[in-house]
N, C-alpha and C. Protein backbone atom coordinates (compact mmCIF):
# COMPACT_ATOMS: atom_id res chain seq x y z
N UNK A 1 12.59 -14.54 4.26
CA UNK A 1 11.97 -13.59 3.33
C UNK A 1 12.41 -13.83 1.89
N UNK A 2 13.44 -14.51 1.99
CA UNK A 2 13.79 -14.97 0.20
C UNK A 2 14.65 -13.21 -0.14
N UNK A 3 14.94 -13.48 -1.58
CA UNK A 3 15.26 -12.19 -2.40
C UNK A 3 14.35 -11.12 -2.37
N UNK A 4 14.79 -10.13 -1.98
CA UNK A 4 14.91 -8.80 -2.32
C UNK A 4 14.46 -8.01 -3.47
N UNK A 5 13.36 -8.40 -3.99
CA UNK A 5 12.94 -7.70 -5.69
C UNK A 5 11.75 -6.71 -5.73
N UNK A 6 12.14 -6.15 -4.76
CA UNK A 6 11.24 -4.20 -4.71
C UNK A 6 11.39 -4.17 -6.14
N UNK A 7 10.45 -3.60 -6.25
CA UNK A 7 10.31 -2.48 -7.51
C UNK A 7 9.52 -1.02 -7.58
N UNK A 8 10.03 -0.26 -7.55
CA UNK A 8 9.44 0.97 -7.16
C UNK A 8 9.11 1.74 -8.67
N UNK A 9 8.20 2.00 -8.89
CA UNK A 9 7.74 2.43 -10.07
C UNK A 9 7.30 3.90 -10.03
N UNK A 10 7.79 5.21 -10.34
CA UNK A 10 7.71 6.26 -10.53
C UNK A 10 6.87 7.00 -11.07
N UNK A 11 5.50 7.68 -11.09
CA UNK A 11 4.45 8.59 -12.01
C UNK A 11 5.84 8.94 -13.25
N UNK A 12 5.22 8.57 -14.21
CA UNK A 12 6.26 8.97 -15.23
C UNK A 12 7.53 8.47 -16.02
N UNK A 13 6.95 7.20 -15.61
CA UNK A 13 7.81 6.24 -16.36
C UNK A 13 9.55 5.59 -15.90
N UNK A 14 9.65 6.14 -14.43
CA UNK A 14 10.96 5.71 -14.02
C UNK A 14 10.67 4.25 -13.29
N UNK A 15 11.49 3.66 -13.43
CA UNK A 15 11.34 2.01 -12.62
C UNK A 15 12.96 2.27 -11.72
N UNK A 16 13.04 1.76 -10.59
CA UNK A 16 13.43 1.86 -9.71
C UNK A 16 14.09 0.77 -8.67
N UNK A 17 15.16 -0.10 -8.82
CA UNK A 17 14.76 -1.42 -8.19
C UNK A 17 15.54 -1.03 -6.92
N UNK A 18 15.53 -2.45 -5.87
CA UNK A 18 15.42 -2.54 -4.59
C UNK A 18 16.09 -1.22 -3.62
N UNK A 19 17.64 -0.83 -3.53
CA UNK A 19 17.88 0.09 -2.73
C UNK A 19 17.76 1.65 -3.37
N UNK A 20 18.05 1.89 -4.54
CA UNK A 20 17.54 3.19 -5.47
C UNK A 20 16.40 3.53 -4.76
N UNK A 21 15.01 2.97 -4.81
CA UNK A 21 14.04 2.85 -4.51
C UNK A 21 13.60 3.09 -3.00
N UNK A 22 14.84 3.19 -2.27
CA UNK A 22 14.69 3.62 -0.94
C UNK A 22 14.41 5.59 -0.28
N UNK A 23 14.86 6.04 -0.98
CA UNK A 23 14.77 7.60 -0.73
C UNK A 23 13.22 7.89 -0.89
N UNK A 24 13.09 7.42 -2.24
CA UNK A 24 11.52 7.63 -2.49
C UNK A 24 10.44 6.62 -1.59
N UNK A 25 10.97 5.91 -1.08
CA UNK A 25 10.11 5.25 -0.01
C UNK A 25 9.97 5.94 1.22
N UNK A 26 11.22 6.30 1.57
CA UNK A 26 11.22 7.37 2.81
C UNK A 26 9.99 8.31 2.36
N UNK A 27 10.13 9.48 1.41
CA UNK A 27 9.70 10.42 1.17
C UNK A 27 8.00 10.07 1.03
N UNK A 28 7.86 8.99 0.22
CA UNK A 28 6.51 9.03 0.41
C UNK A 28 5.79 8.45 2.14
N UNK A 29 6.54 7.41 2.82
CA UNK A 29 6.41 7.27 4.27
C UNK A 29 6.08 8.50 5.00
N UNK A 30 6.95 9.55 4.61
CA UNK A 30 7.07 10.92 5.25
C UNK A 30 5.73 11.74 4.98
N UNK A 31 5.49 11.43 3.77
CA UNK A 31 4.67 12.51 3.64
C UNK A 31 3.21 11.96 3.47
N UNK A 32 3.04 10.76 3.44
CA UNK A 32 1.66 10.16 3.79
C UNK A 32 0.94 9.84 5.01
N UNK A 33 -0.50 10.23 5.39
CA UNK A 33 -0.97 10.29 6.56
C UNK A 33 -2.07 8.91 6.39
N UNK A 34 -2.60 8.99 5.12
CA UNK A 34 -3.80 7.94 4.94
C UNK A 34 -3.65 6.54 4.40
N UNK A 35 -3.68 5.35 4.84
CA UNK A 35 -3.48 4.71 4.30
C UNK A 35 -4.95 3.29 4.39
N UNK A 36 -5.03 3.38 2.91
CA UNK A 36 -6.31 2.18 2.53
C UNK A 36 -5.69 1.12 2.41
N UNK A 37 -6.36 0.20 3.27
CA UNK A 37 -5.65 -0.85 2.83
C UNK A 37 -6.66 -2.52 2.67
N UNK A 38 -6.46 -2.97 1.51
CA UNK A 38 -6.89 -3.69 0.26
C UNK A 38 -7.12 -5.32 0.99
N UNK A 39 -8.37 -5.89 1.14
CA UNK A 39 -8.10 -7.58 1.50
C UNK A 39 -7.18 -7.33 3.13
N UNK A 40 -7.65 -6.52 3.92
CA UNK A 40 -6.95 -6.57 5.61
C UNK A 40 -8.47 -7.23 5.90
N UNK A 41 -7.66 -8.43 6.72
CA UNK A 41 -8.62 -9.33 7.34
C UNK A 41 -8.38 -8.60 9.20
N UNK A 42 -9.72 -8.86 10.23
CA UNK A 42 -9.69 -9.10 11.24
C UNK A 42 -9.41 -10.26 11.46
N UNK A 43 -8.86 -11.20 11.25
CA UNK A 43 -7.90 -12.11 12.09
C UNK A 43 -6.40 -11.97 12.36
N UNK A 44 -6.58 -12.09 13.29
CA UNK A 44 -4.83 -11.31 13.77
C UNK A 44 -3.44 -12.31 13.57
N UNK A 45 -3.86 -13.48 13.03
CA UNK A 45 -3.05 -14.77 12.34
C UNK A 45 -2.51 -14.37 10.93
N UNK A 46 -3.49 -13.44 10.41
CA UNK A 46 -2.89 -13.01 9.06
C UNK A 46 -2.29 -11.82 8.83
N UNK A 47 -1.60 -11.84 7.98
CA UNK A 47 -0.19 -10.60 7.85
C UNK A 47 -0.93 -9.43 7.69
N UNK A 48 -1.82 -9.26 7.01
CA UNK A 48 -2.55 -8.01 6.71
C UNK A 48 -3.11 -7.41 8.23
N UNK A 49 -2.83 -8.17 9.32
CA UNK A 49 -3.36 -7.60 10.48
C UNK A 49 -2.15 -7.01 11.29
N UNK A 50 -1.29 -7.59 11.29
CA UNK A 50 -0.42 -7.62 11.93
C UNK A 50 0.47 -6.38 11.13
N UNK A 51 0.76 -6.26 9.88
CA UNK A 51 1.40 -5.18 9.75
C UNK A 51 0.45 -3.87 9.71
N UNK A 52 -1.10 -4.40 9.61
CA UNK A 52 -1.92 -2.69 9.66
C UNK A 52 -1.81 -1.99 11.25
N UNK A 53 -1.77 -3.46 12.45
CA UNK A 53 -1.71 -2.86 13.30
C UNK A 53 -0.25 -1.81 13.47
N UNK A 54 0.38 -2.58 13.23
CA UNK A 54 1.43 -2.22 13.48
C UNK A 54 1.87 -0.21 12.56
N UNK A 55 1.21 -0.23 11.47
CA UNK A 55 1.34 1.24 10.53
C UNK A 55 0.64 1.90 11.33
N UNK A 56 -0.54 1.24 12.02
CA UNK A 56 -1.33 2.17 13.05
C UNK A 56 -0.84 2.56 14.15
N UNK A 57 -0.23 1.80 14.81
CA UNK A 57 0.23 2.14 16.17
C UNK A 57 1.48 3.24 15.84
N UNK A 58 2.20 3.44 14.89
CA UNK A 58 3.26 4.43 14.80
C UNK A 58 2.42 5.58 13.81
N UNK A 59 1.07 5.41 14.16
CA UNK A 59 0.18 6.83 13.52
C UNK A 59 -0.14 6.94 12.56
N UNK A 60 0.05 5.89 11.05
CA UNK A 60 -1.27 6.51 10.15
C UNK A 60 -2.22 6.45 10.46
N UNK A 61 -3.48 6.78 9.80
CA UNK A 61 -4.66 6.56 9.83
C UNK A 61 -4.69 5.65 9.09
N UNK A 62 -5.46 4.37 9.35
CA UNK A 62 -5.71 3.15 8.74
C UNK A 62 -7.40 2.82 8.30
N UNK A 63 -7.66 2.81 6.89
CA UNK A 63 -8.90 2.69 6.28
C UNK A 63 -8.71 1.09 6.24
N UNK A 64 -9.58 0.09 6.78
CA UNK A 64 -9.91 -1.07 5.97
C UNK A 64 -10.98 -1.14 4.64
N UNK A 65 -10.42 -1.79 3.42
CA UNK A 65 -11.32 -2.48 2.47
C UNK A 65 -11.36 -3.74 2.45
N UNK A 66 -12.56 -3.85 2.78
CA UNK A 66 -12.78 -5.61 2.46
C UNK A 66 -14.07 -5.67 2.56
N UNK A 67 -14.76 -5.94 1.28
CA UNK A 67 -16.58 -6.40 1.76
C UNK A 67 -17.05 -7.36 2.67
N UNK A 68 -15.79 -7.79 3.19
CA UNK A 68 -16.42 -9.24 4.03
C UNK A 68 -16.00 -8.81 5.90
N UNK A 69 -15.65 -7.79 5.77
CA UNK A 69 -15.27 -7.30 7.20
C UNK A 69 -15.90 -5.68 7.33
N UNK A 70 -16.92 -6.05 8.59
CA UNK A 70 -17.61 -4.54 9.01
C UNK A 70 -16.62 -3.29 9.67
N UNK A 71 -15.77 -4.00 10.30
CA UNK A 71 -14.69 -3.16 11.52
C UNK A 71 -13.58 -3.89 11.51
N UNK A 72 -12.28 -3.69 11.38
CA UNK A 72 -10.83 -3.80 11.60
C UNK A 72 -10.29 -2.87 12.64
N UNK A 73 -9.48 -3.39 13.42
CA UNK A 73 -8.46 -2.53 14.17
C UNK A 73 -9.17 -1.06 14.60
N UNK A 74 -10.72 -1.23 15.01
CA UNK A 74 -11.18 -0.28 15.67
C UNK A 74 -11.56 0.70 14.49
N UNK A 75 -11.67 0.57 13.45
CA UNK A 75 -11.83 1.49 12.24
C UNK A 75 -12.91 0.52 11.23
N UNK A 76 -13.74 1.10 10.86
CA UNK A 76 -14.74 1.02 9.76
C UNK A 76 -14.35 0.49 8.65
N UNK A 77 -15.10 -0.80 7.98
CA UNK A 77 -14.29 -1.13 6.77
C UNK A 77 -15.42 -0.82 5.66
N UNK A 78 -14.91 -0.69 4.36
CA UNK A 78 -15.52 -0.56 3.60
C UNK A 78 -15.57 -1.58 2.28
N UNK A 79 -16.63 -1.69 1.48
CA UNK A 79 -16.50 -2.69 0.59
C UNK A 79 -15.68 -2.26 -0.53
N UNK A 80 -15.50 -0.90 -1.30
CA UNK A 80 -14.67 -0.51 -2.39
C UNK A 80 -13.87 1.02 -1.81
N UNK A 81 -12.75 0.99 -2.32
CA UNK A 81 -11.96 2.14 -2.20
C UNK A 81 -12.81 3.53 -2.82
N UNK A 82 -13.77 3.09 -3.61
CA UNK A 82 -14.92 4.06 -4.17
C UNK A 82 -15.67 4.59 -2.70
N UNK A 83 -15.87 3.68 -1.61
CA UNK A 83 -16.67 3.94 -1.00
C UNK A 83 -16.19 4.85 -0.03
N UNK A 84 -15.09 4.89 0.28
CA UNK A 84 -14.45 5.56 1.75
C UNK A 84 -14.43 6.94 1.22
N UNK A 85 -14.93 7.59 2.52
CA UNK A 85 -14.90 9.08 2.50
C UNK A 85 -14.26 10.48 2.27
N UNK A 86 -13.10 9.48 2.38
CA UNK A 86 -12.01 10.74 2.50
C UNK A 86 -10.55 10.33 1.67
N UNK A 87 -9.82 11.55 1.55
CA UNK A 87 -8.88 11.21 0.96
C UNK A 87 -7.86 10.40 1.18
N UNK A 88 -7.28 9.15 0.37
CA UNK A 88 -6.44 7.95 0.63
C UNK A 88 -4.96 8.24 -0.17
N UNK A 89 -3.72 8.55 0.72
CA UNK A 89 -2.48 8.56 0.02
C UNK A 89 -1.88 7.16 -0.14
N UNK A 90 -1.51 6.10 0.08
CA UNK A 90 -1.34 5.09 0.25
C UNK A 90 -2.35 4.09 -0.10
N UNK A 91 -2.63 3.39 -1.24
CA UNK A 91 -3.55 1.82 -1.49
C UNK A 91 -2.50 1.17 -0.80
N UNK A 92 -2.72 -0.17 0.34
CA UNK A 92 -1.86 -1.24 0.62
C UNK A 92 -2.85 -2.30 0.35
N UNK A 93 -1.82 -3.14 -0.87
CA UNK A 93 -2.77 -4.29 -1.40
C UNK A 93 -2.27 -5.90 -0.95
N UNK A 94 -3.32 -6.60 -0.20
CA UNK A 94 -3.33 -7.68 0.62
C UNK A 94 -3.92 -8.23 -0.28
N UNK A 95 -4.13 -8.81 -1.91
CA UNK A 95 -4.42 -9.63 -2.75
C UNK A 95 -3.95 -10.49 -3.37
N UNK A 96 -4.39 -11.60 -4.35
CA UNK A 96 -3.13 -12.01 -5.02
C UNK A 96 -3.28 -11.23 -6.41
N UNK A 97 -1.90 -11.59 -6.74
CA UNK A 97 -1.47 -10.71 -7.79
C UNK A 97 -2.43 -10.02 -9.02
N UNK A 98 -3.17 -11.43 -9.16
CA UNK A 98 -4.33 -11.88 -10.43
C UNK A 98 -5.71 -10.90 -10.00
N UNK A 99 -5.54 -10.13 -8.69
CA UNK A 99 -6.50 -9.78 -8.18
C UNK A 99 -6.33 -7.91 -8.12
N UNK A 100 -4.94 -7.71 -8.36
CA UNK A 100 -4.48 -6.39 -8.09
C UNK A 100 -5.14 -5.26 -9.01
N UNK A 101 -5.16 -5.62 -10.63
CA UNK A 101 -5.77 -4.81 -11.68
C UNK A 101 -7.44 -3.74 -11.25
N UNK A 102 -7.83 -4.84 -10.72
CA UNK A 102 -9.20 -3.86 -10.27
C UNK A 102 -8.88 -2.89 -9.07
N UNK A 103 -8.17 -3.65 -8.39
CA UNK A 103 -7.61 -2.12 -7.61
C UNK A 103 -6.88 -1.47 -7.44
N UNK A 104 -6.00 -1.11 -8.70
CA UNK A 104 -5.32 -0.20 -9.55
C UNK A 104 -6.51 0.66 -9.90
N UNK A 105 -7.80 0.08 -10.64
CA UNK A 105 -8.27 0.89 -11.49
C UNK A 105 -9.16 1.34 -10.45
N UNK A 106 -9.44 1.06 -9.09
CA UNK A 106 -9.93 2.01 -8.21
C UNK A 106 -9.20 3.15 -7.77
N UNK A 107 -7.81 2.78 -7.55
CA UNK A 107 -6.61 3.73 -6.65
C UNK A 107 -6.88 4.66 -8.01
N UNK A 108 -6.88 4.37 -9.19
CA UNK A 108 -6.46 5.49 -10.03
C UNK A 108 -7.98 6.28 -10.07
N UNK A 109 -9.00 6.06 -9.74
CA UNK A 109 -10.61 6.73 -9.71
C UNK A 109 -10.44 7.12 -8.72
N UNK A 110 -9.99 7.39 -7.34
CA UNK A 110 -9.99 7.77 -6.11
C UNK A 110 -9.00 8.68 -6.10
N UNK A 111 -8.16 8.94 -6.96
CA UNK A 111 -6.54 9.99 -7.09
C UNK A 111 -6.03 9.08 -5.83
N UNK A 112 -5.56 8.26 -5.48
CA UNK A 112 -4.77 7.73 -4.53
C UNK A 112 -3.00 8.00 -5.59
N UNK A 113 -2.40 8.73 -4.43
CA UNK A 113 -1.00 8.77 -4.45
C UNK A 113 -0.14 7.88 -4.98
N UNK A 114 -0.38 6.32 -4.09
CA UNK A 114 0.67 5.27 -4.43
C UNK A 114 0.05 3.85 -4.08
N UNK A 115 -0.05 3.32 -4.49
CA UNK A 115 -0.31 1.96 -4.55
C UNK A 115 1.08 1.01 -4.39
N UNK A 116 0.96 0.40 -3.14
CA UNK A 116 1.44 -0.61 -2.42
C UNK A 116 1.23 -1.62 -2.49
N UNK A 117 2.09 -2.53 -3.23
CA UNK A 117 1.67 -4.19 -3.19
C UNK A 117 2.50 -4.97 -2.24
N UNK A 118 2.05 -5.65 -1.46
CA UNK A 118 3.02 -6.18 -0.09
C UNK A 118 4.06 -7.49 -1.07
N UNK A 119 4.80 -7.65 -0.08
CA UNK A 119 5.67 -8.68 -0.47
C UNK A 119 4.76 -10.36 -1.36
N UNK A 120 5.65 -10.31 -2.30
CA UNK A 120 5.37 -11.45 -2.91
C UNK A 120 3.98 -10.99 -3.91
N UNK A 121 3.95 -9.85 -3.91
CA UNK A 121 2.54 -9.62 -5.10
C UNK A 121 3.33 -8.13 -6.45
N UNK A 122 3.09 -8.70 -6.98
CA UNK A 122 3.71 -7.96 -8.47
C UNK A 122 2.48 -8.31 -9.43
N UNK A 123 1.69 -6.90 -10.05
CA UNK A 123 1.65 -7.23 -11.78
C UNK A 123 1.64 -6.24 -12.24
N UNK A 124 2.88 -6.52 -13.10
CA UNK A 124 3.32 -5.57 -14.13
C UNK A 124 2.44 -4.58 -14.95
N UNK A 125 0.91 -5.50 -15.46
CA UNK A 125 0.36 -4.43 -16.25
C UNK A 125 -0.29 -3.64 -15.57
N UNK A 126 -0.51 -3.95 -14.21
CA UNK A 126 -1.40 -3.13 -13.19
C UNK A 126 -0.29 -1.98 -12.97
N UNK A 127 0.87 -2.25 -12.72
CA UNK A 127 1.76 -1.17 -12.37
C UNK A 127 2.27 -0.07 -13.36
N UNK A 128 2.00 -0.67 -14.55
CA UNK A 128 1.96 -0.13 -15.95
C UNK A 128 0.95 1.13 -16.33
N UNK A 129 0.18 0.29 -15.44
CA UNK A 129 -1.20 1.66 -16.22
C UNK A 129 -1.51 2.68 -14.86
N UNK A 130 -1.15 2.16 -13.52
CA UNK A 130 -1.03 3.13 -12.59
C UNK A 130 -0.04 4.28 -13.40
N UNK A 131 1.07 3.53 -13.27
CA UNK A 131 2.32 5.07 -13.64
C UNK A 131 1.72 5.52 -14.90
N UNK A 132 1.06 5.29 -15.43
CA UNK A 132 0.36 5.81 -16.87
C UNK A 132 -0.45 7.03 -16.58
N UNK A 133 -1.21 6.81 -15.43
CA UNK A 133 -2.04 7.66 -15.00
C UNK A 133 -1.58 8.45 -13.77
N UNK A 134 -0.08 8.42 -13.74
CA UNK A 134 0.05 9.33 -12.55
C UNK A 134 0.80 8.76 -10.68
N UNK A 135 0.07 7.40 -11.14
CA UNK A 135 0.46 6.66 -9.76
C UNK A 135 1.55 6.35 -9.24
N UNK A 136 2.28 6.44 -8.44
CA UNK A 136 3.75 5.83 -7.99
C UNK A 136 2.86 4.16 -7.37
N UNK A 137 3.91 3.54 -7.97
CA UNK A 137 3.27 1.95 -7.99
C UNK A 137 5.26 1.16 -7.02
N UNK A 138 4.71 0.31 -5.66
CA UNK A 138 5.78 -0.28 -5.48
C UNK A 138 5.12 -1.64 -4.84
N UNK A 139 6.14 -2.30 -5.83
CA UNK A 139 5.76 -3.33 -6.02
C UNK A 139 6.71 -4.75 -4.70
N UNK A 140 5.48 -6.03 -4.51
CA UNK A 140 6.62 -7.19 -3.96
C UNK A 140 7.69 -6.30 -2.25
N UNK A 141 6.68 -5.48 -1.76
CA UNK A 141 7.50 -5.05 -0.51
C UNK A 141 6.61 -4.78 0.71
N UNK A 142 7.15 -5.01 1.58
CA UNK A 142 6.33 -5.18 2.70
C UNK A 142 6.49 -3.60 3.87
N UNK A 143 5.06 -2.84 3.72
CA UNK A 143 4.98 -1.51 4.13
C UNK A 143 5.80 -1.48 5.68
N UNK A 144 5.36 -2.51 6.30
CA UNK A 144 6.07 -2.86 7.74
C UNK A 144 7.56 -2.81 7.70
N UNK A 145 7.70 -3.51 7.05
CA UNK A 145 9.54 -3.72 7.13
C UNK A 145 10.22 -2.08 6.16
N UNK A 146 9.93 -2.02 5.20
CA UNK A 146 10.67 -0.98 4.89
C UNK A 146 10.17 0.12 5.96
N UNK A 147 9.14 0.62 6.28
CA UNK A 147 9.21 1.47 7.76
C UNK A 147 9.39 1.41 8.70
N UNK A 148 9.97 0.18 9.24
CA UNK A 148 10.59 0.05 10.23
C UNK A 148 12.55 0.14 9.99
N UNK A 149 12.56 -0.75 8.34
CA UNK A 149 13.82 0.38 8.22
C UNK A 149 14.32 1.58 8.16
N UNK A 150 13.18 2.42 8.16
CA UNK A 150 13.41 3.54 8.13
C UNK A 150 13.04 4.23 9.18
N UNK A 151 12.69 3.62 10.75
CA UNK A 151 12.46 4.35 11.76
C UNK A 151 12.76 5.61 11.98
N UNK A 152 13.84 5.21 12.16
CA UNK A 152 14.94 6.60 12.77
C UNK A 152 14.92 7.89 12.15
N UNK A 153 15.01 7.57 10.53
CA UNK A 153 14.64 8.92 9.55
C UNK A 153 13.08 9.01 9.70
N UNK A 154 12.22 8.30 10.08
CA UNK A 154 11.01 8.99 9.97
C UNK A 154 10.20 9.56 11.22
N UNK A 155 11.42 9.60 12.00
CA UNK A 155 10.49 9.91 13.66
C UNK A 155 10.21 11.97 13.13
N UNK A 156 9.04 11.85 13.93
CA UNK A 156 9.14 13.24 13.38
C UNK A 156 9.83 14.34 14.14
């Protein structure tokens, strides 16, 4: 997995790095039921499958976005975070980095809670103008692994 460079970015201008950044990971884990999630392919070779199954099977509700996939993991996909019906606490973004800005500026049109960029995806100005508008932005971390570090505190 290489280094460790979470960045947890706060509505309101707090930045947050790797273990600091853990309480508020719990808390939002805890208290989120919906989670959209950004570029999840149906092929089960790629990470975006394997950790949605996996957020699913310990009970969120899992939205796929991707215009190029009708159905994921038994759930309906949609082409824009504009499009899904219902309310989304969690964006999880399966893009590359260069790709994240437009769906920032969806998560922030949809009131989405927090925007999730999985391991190895960071951009700063995207995370910049989320917390500008409200968003808790965490950056370069993988939704799977930090909730599975946090099993134990999050059983209900």
């Amino acid at each position: 997995m290489g280094g460790h460079s979470m960045r947890v970015h706060i509505a309101g201008g707090v930045e947050i790095g790797g273990h600091d950044g853990g309480d508020r990971i719990t808390k939002i884990l805890r208290e989120s039921k919906t989670i959209a999630v950004v570029g999840l392919s149906s092929n089960p070779m790629r990470p975006s499958f394997g950790v949605t199954e996996y957020m699913q099977g310990v009970g969120y509700r899992i939205i796929p976005v991707n215009p190029n996939e009708t159905e994921v993991l038994g759930e309906k996909s949609y082409a824009r975070l504009e499009d899904v019906p219902e309310k989304i606490d969690i964006v999880n973004v399966f893009r590359r980095a260069e790709e994240v800005p437009p769906v920032v500026e969806s998560a922030i049109r949809i009131g989405a809670r927090v925007v999730w960029m999985q391991s190895g995806i960071a951009n700063e100005e995207a995370a910049e103008k989320a917390r500008a508008a409200g968003v808790t932005v965490i950056e370069d971390a993988c939704i799977l692994v930090e909730h599975r570090r946090r099993a134990v505190e999050l059983k209900p």
